[in-house]
PDB file of N, CA and C in Angstrom:
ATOM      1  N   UNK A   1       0.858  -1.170   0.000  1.00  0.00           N
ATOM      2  CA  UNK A   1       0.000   0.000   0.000  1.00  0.00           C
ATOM      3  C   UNK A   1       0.905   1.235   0.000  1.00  0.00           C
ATOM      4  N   UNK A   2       0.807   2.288  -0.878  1.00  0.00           N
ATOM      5  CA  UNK A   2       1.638   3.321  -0.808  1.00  0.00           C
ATOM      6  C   UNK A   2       1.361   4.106   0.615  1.00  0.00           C
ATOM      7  N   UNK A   3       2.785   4.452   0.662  1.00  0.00           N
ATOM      8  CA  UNK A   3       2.681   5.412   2.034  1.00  0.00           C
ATOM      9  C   UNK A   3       2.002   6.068   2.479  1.00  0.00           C
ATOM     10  N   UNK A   4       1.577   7.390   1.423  1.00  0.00           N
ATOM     11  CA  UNK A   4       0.170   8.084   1.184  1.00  0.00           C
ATOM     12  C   UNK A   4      -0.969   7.765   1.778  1.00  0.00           C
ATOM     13  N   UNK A   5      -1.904   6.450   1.065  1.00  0.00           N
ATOM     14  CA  UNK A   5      -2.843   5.725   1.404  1.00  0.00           C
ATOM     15  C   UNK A   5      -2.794   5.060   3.174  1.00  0.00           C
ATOM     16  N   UNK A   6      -1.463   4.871   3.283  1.00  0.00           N
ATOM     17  CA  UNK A   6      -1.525   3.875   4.403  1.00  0.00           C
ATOM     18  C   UNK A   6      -1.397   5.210   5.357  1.00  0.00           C
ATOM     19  N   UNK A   7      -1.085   6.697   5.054  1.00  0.00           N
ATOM     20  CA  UNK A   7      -1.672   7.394   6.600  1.00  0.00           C
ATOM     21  C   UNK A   7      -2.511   7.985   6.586  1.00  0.00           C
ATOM     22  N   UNK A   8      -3.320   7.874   5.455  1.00  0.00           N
ATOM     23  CA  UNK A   8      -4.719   7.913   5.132  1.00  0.00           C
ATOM     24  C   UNK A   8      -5.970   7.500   6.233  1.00  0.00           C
ATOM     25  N   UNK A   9      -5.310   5.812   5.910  1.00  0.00           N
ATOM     26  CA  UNK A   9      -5.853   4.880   6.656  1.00  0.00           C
ATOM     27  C   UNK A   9      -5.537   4.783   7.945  1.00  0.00           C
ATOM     28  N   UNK A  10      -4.415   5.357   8.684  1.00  0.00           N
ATOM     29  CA  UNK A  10      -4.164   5.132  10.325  1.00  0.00           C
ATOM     30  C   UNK A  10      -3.148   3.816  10.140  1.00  0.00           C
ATOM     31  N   UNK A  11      -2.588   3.288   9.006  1.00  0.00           N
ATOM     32  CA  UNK A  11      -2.112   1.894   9.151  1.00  0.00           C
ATOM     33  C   UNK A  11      -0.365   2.792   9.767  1.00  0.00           C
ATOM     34  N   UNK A  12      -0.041   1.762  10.722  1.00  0.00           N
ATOM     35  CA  UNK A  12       0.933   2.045  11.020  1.00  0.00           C
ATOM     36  C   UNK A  12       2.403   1.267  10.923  1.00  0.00           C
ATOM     37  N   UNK A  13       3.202   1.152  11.421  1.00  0.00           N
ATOM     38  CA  UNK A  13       4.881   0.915  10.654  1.00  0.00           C
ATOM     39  C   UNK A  13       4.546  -0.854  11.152  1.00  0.00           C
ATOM     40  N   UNK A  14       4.460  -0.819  12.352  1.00  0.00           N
ATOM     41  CA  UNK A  14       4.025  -2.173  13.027  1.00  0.00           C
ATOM     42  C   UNK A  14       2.915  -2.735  12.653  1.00  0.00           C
ATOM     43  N   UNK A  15       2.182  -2.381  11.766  1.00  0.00           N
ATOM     44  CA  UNK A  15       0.736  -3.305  11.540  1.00  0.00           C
ATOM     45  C   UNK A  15       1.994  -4.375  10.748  1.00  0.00           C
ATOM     46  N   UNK A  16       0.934  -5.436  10.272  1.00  0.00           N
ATOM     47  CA  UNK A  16       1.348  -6.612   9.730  1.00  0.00           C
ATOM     48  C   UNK A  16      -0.224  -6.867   9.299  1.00  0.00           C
ATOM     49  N   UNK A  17       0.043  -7.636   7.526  1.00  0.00           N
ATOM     50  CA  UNK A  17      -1.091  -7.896   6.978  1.00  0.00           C
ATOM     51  C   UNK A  17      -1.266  -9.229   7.227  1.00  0.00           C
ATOM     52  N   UNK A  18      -1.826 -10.318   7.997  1.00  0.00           N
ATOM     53  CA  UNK A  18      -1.967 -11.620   8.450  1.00  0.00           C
ATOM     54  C   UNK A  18      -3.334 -12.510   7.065  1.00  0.00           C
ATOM     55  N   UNK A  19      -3.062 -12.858   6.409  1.00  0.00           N
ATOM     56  CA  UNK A  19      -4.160 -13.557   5.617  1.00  0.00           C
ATOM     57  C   UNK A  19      -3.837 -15.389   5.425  1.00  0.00           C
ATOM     58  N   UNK A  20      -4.834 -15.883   5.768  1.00  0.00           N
ATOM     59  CA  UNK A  20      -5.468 -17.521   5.511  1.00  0.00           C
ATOM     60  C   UNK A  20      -6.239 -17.526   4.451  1.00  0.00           C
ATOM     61  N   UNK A  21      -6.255 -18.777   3.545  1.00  0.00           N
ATOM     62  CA  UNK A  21      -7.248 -18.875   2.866  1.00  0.00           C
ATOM     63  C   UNK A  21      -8.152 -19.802   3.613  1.00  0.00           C
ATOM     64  N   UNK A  22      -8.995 -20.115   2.845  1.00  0.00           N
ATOM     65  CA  UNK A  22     -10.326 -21.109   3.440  1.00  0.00           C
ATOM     66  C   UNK A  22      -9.780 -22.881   4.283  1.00  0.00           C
ATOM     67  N   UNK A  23     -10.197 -23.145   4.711  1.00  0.00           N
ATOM     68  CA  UNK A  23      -9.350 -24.448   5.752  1.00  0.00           C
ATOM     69  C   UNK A  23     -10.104 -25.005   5.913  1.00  0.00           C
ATOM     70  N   UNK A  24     -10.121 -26.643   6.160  1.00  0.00           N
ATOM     71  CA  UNK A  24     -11.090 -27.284   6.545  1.00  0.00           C
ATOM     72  C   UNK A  24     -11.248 -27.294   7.951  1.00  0.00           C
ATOM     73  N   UNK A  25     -10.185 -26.937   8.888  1.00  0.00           N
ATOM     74  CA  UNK A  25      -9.955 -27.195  10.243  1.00  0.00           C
ATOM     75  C   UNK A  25      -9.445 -25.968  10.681  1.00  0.00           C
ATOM     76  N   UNK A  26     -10.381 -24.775  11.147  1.00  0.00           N
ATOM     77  CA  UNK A  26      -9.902 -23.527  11.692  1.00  0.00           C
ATOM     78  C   UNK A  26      -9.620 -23.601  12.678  1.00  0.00           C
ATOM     79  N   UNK A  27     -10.074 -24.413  13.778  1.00  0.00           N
ATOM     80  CA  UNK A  27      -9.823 -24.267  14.821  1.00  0.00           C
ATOM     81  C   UNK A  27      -8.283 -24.737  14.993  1.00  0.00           C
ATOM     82  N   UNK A  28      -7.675 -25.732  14.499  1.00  0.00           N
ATOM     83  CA  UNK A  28      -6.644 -26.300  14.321  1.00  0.00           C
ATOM     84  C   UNK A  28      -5.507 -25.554  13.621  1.00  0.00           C
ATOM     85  N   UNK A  29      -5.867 -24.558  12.944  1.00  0.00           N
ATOM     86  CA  UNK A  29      -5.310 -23.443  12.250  1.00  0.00           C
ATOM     87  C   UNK A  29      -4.701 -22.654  12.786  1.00  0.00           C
ATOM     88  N   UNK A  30      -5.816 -22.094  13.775  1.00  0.00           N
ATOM     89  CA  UNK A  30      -6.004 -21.038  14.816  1.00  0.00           C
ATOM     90  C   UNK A  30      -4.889 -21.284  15.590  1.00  0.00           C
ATOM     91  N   UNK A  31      -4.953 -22.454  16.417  1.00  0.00           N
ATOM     92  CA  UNK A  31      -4.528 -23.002  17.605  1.00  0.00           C
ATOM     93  C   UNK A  31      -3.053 -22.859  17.216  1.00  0.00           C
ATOM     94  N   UNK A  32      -2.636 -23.687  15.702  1.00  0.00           N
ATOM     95  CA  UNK A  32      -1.260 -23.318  15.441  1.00  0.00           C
ATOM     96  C   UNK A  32      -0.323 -21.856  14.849  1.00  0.00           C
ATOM     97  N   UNK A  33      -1.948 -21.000  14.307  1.00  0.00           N
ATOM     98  CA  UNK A  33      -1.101 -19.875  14.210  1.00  0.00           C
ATOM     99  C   UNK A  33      -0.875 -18.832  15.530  1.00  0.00           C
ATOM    100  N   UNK A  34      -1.631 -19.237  16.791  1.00  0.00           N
ATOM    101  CA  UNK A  34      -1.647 -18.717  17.774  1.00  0.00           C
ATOM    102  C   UNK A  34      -0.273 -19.248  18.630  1.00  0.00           C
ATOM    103  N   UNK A  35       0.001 -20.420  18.623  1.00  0.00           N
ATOM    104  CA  UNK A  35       1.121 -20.934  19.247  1.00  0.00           C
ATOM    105  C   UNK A  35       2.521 -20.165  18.645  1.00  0.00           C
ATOM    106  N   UNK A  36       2.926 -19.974  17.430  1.00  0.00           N
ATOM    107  CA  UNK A  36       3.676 -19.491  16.555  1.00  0.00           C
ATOM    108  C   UNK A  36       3.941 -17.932  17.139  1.00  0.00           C
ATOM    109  N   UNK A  37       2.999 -17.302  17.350  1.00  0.00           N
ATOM    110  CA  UNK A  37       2.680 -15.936  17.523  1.00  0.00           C
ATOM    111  C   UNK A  37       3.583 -15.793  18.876  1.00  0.00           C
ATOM    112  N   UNK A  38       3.031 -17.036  19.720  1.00  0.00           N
ATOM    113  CA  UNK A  38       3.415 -17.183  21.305  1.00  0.00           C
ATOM    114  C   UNK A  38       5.224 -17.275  21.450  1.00  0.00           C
ATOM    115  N   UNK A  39       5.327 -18.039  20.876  1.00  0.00           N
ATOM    116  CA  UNK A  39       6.742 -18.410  20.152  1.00  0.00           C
ATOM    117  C   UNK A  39       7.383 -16.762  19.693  1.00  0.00           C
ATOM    118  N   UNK A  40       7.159 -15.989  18.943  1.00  0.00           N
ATOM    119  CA  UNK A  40       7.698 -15.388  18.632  1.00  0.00           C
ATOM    120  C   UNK A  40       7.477 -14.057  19.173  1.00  0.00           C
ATOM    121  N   UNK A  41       6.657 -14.017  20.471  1.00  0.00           N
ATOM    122  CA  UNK A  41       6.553 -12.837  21.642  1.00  0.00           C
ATOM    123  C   UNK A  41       5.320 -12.262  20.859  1.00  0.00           C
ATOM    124  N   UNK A  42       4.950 -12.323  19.784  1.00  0.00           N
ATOM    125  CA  UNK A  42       4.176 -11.290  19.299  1.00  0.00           C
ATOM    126  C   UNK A  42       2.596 -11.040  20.156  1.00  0.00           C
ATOM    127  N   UNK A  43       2.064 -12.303  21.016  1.00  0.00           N
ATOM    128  CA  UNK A  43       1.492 -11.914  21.396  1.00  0.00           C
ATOM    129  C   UNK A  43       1.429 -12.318  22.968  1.00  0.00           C
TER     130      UNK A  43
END
């Protein structure tokens, strides 16, 4: 997104764009992209 647009929008230096496509098993998805996150302090 150009710079412009993105303080347009409020997006800031630290956002991060996170996208999944469709899954048969979200919860299982979830669980491992949440562990990952945990792993890497982010949340």
């Amino acid at each position: 997104i150009p710079e412009d647009e993105q303080l347009e929008l409020g997006l800031t230096e630290g956002l991060i764009r996170f996208s999944i496509g469709l899954d048969a098993d979200i919860e299982r998805t979830f669980k491992m992209m949440h562990n990952c996150m945990k792993e890497l302090n982010i949340l």
